[in-house]
Protein backbone atom coordinates (compact mmCIF):
# COMPACT_ATOMS: atom_id res chain seq x y z
CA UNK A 1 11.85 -27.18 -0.20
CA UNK A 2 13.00 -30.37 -1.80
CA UNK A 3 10.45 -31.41 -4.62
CA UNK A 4 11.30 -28.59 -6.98
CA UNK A 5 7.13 -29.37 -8.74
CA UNK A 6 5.91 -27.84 -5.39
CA UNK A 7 5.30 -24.50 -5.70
CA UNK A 8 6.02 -23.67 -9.14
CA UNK A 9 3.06 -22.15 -9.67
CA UNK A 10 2.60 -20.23 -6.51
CA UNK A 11 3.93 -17.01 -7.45
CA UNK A 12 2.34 -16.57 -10.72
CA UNK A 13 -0.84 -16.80 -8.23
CA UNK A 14 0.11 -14.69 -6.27
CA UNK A 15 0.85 -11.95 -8.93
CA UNK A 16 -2.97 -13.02 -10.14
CA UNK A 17 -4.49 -12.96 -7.09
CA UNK A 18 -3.28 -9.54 -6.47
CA UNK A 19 -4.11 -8.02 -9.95
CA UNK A 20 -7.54 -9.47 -9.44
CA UNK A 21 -7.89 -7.69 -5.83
CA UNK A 22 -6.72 -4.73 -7.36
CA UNK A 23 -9.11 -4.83 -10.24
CA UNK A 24 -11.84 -5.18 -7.72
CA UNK A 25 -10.46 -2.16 -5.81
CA UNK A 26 -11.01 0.13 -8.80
CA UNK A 27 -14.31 -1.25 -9.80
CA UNK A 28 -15.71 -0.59 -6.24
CA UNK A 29 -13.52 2.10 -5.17
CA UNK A 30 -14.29 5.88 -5.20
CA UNK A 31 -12.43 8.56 -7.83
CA UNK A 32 -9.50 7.78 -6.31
CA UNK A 33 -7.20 5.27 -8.01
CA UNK A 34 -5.39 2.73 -6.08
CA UNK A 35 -2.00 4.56 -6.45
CA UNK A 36 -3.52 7.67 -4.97
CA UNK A 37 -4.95 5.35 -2.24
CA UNK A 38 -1.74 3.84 -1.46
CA UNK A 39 -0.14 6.65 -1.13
CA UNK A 40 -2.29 8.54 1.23
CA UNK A 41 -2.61 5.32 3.21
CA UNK A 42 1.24 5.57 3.56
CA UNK A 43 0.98 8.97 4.08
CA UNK A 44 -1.43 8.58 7.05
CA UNK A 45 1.08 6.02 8.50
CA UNK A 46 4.01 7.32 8.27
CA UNK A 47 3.17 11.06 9.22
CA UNK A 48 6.13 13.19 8.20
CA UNK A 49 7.65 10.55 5.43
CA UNK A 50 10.11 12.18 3.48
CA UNK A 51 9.23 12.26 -0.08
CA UNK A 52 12.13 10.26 -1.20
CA UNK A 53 11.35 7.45 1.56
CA UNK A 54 7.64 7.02 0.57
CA UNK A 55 8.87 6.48 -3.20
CA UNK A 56 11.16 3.74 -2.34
CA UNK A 57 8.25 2.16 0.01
CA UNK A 58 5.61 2.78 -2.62
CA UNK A 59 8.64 1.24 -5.65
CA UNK A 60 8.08 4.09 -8.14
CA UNK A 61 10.24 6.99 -9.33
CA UNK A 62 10.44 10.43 -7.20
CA UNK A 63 9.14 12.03 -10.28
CA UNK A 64 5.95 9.73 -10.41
CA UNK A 65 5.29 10.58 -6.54
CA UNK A 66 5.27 14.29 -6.91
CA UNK A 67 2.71 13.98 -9.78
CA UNK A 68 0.35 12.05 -6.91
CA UNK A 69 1.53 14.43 -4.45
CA UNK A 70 0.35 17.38 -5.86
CA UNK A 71 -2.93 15.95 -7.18
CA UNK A 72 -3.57 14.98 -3.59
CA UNK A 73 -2.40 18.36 -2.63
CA UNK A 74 -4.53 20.11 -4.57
CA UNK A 75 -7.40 18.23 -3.23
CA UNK A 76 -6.72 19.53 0.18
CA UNK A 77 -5.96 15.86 1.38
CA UNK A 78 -1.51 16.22 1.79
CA UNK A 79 0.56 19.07 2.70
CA UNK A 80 4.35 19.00 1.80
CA UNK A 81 6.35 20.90 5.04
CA UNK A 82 9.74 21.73 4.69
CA UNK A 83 12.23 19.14 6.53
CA UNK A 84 13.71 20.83 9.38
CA UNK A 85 16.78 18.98 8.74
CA UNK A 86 17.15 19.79 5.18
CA UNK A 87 15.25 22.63 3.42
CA UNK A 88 15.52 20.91 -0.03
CA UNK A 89 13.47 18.02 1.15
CA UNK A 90 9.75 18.00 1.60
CA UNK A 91 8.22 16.15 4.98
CA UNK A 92 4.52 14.66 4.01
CA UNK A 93 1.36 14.93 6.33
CA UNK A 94 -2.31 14.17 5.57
CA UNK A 95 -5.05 17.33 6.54
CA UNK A 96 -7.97 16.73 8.51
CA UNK A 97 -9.71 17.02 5.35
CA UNK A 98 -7.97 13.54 4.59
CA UNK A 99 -10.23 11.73 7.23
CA UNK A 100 -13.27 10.78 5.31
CA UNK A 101 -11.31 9.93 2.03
CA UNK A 102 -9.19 7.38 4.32
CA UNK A 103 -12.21 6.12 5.91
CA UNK A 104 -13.58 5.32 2.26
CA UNK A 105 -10.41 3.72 1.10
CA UNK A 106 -10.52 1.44 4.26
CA UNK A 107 -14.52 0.36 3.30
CA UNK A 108 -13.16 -0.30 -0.50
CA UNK A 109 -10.29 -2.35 0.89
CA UNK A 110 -12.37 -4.01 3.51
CA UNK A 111 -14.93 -4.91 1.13
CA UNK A 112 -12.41 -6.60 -1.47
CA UNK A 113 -10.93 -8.07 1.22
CA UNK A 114 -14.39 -9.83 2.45
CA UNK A 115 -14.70 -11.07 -1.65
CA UNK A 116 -11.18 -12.28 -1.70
CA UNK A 117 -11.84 -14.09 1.90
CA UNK A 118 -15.42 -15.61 1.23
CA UNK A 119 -15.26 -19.04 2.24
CA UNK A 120 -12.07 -19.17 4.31
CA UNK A 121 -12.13 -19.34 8.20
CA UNK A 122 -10.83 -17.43 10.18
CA UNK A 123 -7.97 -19.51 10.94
CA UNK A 124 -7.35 -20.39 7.39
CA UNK A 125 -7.00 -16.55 6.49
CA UNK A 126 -4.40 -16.25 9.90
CA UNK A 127 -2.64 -19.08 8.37
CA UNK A 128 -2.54 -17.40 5.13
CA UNK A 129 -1.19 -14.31 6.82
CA UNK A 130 1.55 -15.95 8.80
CA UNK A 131 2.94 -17.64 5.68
CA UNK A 132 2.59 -14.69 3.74
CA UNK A 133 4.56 -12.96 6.40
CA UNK A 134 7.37 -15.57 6.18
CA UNK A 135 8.02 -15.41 2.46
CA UNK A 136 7.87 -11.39 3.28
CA UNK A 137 10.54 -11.74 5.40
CA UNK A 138 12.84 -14.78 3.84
CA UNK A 139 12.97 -11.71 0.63
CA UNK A 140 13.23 -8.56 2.32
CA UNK A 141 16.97 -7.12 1.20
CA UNK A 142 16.59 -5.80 5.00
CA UNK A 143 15.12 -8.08 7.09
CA UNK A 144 14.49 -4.61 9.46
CA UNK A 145 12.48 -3.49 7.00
CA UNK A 146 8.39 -3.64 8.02
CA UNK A 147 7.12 -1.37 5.67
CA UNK A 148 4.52 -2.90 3.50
């Protein structure tokens, strides 16, 4: 990029644009806060994550994640299992029970998502997507990475 004007702005939007679609998450959403959402979603994806792994994905302390952990524990929603390949480390899984709260996080996320997207076709939002996707990749510290 040569014309250092262009883009100035574009990551302060981005922040915005994302604090908005995260305020319209919790308005819509069910008792479950975003955090709690994200990290069942993760959970759900990444079927035996190691504790430690999902806090580096999810960018908050250990500490923080075992508070969520056990709240969604206790709800019958995440089960800690030993690792086999360490005993001090806990391997995550969601419970069947888990199903219908991941089907309503998808509907909350689905319907912020058709807010956020009113007005853009289809090919604008693929556009949007694959240039996303580039600046994703031009900062990972590991370009390997494709956790998001």
């Amino acid at each position: 990029m040569t014309d250092k004007s262009v883009g100035n702005n574009i990551g302060f939007l981005m922040t915005d644009v994302l604090r908005l679609m995260r305020r319209e998450y919790n308005k819509n959403s069910s008792a479950m806060t975003l955090m709690q959402a994200k990290t069942l979603l993760s959970v759900s994806r990444y079927p035996g994550i190691r504790q430690v792994t999902l806090a580096e994905h999810l960018e908050i302390q250990p500490i923080s994640l075992a508070r969520l952990i056990d709240q969604l524990a206790k709800t019958g929603l995440v089960e800690r299992r030993a690792d086999s390949a360490d005993r001090r480390a806990y391997c995550l899984y969601v419970t069947d029970a888990a199903a219908e709260q991941l089907m309503k996080i998808n509907q909350a996320i689905g319907e912020v998502r058709l807010k956020a997207f009113d007005g853009l076709t289809v090919l604008e939002i693929e556009q949007l997507q694959a240039l996303l996707e580039k600046i994703h990749h031009n900062l990972q510290d590991d370009p390997s990475e494709n956790v998001s």
